[in-house]
N, C-alpha and C. Protein backbone atom coordinates (compact mmCIF):
# COMPACT_ATOMS: atom_id res chain seq x y z
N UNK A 1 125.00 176.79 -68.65
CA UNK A 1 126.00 177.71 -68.18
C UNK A 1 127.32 177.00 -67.93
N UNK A 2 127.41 175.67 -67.60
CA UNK A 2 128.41 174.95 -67.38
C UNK A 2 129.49 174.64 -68.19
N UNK A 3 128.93 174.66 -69.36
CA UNK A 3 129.40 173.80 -70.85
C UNK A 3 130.20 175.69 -71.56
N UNK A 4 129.02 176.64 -71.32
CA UNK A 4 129.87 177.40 -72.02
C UNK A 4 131.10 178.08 -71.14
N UNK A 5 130.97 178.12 -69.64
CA UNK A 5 132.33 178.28 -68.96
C UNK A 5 133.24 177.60 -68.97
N UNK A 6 132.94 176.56 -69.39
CA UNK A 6 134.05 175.56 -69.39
C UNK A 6 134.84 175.74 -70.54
N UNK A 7 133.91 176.32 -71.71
CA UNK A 7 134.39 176.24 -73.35
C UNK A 7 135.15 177.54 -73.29
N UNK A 8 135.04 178.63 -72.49
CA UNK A 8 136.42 179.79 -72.25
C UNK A 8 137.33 179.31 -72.09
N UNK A 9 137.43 178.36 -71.21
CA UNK A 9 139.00 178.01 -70.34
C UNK A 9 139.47 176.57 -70.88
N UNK A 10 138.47 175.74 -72.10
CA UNK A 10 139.25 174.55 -72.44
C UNK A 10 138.34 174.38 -73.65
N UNK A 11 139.14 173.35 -74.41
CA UNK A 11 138.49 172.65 -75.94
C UNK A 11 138.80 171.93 -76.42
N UNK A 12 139.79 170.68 -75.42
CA UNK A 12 139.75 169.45 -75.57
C UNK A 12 138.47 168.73 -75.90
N UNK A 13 139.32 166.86 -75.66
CA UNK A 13 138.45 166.26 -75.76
C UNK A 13 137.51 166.47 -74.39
N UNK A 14 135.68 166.41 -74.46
CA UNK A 14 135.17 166.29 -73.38
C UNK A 14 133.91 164.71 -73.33
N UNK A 15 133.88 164.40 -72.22
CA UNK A 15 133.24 163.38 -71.95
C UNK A 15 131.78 163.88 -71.03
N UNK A 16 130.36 163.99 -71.29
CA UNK A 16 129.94 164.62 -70.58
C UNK A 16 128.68 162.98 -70.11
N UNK A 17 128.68 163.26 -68.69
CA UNK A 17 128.18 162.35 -67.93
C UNK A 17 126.51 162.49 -67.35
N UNK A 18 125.38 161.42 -67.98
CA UNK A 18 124.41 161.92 -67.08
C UNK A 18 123.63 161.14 -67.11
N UNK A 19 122.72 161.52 -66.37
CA UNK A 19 121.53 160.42 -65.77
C UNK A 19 120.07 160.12 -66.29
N UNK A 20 120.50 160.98 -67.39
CA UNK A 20 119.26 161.43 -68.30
C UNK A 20 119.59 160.46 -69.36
N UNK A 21 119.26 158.93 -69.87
CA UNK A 21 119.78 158.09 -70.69
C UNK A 21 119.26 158.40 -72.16
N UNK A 22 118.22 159.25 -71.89
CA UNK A 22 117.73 159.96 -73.55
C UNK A 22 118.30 160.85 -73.61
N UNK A 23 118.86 161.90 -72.80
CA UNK A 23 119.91 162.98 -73.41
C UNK A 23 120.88 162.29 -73.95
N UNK A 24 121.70 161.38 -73.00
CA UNK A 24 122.42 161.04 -74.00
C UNK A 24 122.65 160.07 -75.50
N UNK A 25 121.66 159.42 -75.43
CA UNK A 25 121.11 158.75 -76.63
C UNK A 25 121.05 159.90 -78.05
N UNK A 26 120.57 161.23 -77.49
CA UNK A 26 120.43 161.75 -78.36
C UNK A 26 121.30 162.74 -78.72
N UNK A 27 122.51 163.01 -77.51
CA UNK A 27 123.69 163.40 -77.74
C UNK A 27 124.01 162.51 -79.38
N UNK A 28 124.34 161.35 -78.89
CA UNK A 28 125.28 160.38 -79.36
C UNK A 28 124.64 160.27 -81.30
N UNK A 29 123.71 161.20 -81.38
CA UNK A 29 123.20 160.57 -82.49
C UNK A 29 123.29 162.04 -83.47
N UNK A 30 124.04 161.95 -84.33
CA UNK A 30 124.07 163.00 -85.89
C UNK A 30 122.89 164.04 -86.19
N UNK A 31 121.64 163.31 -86.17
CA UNK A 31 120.40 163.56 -86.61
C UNK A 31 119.53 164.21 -85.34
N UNK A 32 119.05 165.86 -85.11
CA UNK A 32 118.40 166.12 -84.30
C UNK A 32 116.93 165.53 -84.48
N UNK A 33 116.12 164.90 -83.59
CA UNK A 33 114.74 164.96 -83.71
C UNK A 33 113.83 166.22 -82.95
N UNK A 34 112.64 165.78 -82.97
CA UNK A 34 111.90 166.69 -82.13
C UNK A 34 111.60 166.43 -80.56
N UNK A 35 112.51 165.28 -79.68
CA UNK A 35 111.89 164.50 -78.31
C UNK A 35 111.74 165.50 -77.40
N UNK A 36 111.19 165.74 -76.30
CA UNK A 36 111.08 165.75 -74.94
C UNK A 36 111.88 167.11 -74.67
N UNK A 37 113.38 166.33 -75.15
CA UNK A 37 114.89 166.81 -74.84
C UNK A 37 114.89 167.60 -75.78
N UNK A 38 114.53 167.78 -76.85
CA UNK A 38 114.96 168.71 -77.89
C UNK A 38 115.75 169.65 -77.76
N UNK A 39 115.36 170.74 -77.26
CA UNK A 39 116.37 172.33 -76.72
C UNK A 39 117.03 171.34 -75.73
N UNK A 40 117.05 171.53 -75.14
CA UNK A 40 118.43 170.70 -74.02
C UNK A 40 119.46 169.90 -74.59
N UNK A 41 119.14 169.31 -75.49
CA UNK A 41 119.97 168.18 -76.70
C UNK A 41 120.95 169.38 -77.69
N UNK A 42 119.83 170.80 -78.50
CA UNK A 42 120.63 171.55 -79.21
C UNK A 42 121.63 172.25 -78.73
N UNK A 43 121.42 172.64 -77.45
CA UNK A 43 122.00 173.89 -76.54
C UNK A 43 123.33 173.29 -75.96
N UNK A 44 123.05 172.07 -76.01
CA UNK A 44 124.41 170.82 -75.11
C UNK A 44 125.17 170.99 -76.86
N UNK A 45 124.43 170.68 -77.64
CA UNK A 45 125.43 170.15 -79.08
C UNK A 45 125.88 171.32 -79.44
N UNK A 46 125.26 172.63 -79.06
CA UNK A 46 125.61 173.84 -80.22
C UNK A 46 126.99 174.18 -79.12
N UNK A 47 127.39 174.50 -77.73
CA UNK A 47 127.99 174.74 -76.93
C UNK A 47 129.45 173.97 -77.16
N UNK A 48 129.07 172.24 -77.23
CA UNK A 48 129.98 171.41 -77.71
C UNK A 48 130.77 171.34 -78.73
N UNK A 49 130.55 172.26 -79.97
CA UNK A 49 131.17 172.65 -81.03
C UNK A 49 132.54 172.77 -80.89
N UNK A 50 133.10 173.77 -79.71
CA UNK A 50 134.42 174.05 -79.95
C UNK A 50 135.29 173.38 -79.22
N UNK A 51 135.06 172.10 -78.69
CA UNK A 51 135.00 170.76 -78.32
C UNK A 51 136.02 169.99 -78.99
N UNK A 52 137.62 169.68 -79.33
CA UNK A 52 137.62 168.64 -79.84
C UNK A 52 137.07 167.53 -80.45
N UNK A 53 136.51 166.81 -79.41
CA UNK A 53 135.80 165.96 -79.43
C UNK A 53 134.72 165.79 -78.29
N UNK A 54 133.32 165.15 -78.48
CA UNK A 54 132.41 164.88 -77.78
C UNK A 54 132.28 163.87 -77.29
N UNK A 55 131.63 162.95 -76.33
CA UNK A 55 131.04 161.88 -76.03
C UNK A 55 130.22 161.88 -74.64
N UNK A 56 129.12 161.12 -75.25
CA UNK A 56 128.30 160.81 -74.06
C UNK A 56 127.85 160.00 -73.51
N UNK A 57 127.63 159.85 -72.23
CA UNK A 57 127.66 158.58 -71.63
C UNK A 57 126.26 158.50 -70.68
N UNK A 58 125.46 157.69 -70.64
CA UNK A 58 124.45 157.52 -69.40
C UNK A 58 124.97 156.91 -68.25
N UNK A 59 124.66 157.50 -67.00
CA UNK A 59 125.36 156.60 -65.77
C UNK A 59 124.07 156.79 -64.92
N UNK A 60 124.74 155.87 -63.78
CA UNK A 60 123.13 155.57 -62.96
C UNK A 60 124.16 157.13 -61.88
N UNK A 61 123.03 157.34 -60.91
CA UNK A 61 123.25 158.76 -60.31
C UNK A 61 124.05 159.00 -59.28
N UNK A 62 124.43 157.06 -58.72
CA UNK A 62 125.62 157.32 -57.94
C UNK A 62 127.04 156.83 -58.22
N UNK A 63 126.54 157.15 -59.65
CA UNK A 63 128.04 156.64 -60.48
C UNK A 63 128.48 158.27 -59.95
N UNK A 64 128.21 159.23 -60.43
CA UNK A 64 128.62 160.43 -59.89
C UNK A 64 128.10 161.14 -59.08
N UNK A 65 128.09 160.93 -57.52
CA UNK A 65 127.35 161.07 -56.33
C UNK A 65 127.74 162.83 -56.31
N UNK A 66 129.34 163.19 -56.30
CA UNK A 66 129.71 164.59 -56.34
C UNK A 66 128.93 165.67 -57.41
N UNK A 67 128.60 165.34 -58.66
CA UNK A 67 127.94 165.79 -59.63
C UNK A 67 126.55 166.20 -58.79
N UNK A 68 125.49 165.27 -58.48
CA UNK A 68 124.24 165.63 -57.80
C UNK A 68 124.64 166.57 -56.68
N UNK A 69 125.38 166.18 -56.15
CA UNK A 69 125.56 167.13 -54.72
C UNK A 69 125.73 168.89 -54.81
N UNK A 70 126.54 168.83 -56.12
CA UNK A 70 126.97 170.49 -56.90
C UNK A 70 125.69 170.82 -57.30
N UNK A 71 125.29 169.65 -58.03
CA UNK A 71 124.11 170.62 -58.34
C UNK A 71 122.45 171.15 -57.51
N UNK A 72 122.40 169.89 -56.10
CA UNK A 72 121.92 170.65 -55.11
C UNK A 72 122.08 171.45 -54.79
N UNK A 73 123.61 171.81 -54.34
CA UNK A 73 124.15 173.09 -53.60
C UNK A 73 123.51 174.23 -54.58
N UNK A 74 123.89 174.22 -55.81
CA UNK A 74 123.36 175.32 -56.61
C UNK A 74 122.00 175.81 -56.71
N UNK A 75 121.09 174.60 -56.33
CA UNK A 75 119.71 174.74 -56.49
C UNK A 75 119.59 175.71 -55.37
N UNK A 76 120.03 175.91 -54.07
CA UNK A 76 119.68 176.82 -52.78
C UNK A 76 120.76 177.97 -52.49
N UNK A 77 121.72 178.16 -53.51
CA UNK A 77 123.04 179.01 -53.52
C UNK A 77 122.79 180.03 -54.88
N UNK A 78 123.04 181.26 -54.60
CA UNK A 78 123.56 181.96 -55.54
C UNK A 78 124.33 181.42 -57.02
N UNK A 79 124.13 181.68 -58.32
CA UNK A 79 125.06 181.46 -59.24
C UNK A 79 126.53 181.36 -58.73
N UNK A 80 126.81 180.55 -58.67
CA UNK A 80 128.53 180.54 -58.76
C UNK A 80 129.82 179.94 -59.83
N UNK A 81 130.42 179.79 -59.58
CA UNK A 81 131.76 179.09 -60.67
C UNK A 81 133.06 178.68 -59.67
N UNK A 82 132.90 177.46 -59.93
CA UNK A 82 134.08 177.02 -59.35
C UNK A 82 134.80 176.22 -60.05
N UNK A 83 135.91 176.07 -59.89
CA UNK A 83 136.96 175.95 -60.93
C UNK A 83 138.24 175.45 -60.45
N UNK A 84 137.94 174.11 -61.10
CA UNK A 84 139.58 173.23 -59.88
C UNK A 84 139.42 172.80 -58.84
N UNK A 85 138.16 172.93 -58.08
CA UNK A 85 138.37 172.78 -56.68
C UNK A 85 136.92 172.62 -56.68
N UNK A 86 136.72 172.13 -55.45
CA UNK A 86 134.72 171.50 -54.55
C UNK A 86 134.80 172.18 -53.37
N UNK A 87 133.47 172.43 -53.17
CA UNK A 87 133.13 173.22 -51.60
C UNK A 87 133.74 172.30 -50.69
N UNK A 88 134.60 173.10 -49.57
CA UNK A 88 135.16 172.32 -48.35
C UNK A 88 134.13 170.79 -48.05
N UNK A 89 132.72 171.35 -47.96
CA UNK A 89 131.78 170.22 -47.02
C UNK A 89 131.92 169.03 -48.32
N UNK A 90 132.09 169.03 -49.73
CA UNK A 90 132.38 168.04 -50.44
C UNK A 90 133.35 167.55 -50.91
N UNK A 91 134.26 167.57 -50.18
CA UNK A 91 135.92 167.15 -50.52
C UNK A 91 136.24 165.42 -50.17
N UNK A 92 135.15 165.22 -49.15
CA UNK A 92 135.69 163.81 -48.66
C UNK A 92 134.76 163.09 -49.65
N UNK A 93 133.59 163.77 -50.24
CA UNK A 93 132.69 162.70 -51.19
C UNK A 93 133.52 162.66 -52.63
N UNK A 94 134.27 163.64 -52.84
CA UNK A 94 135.33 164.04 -54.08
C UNK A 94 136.28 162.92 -54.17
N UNK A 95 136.66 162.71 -52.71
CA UNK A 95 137.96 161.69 -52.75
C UNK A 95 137.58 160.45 -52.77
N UNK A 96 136.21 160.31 -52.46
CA UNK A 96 135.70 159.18 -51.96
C UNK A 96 135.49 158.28 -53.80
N UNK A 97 135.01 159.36 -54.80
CA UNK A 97 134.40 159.06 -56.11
C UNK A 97 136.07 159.01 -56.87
N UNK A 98 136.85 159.46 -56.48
CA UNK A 98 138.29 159.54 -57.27
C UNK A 98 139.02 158.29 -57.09
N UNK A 99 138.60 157.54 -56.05
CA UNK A 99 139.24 156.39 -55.17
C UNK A 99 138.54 154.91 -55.29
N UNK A 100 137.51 155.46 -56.29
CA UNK A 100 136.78 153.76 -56.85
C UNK A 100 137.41 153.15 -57.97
């Protein structure tokens, strides 16, 4: 849901970040196989299309501490969309990851 809201409102270059080091392995690679990741790998690549450009990166999970935290919140919150901006209670972990 992330990738295609984002693809309304932009279609630059995007850099997408994660902790999953076989997603992105298999981002990064031309040739779909059949792994694990399969649908999660097509659904990320088919979305990414109108994308400038792609790239993907593996990071360990407190390379992007704000990333996990959104997506807790979401796990116990209603669908939402936010856009430009972080929940008040994550603003100081926002500044904190902008400031390394």
């Amino acid at each position: 849901m992330g990738l295609v809201s984002l693809s309304r409102l932009y279609q630059g270059p995007l850099i997408i970040e994660t902790d999953n080091k076989m997603v992105a392995n298999e981002l990064g690679q031309a040739r779909s196989n059949r792994s694990r990741c399969f649908w999660v790998v097509c659904e990320i690549k088919n979305t990414s299309r109108v994308f400038s450009s792609v790239r993907a990166k593996a990071i360990i999970r407190e390379q992007n501490c704000l990333a996990h935290e959104l997506a807790a919140k979401a796990r116990w919150h209603e669908d939402s969309l936010i856009i430009a901006d972080v929940p008040e209670e994550l603003r100081s972990l926002m500044l904190s990851e902008c400031t390394k």
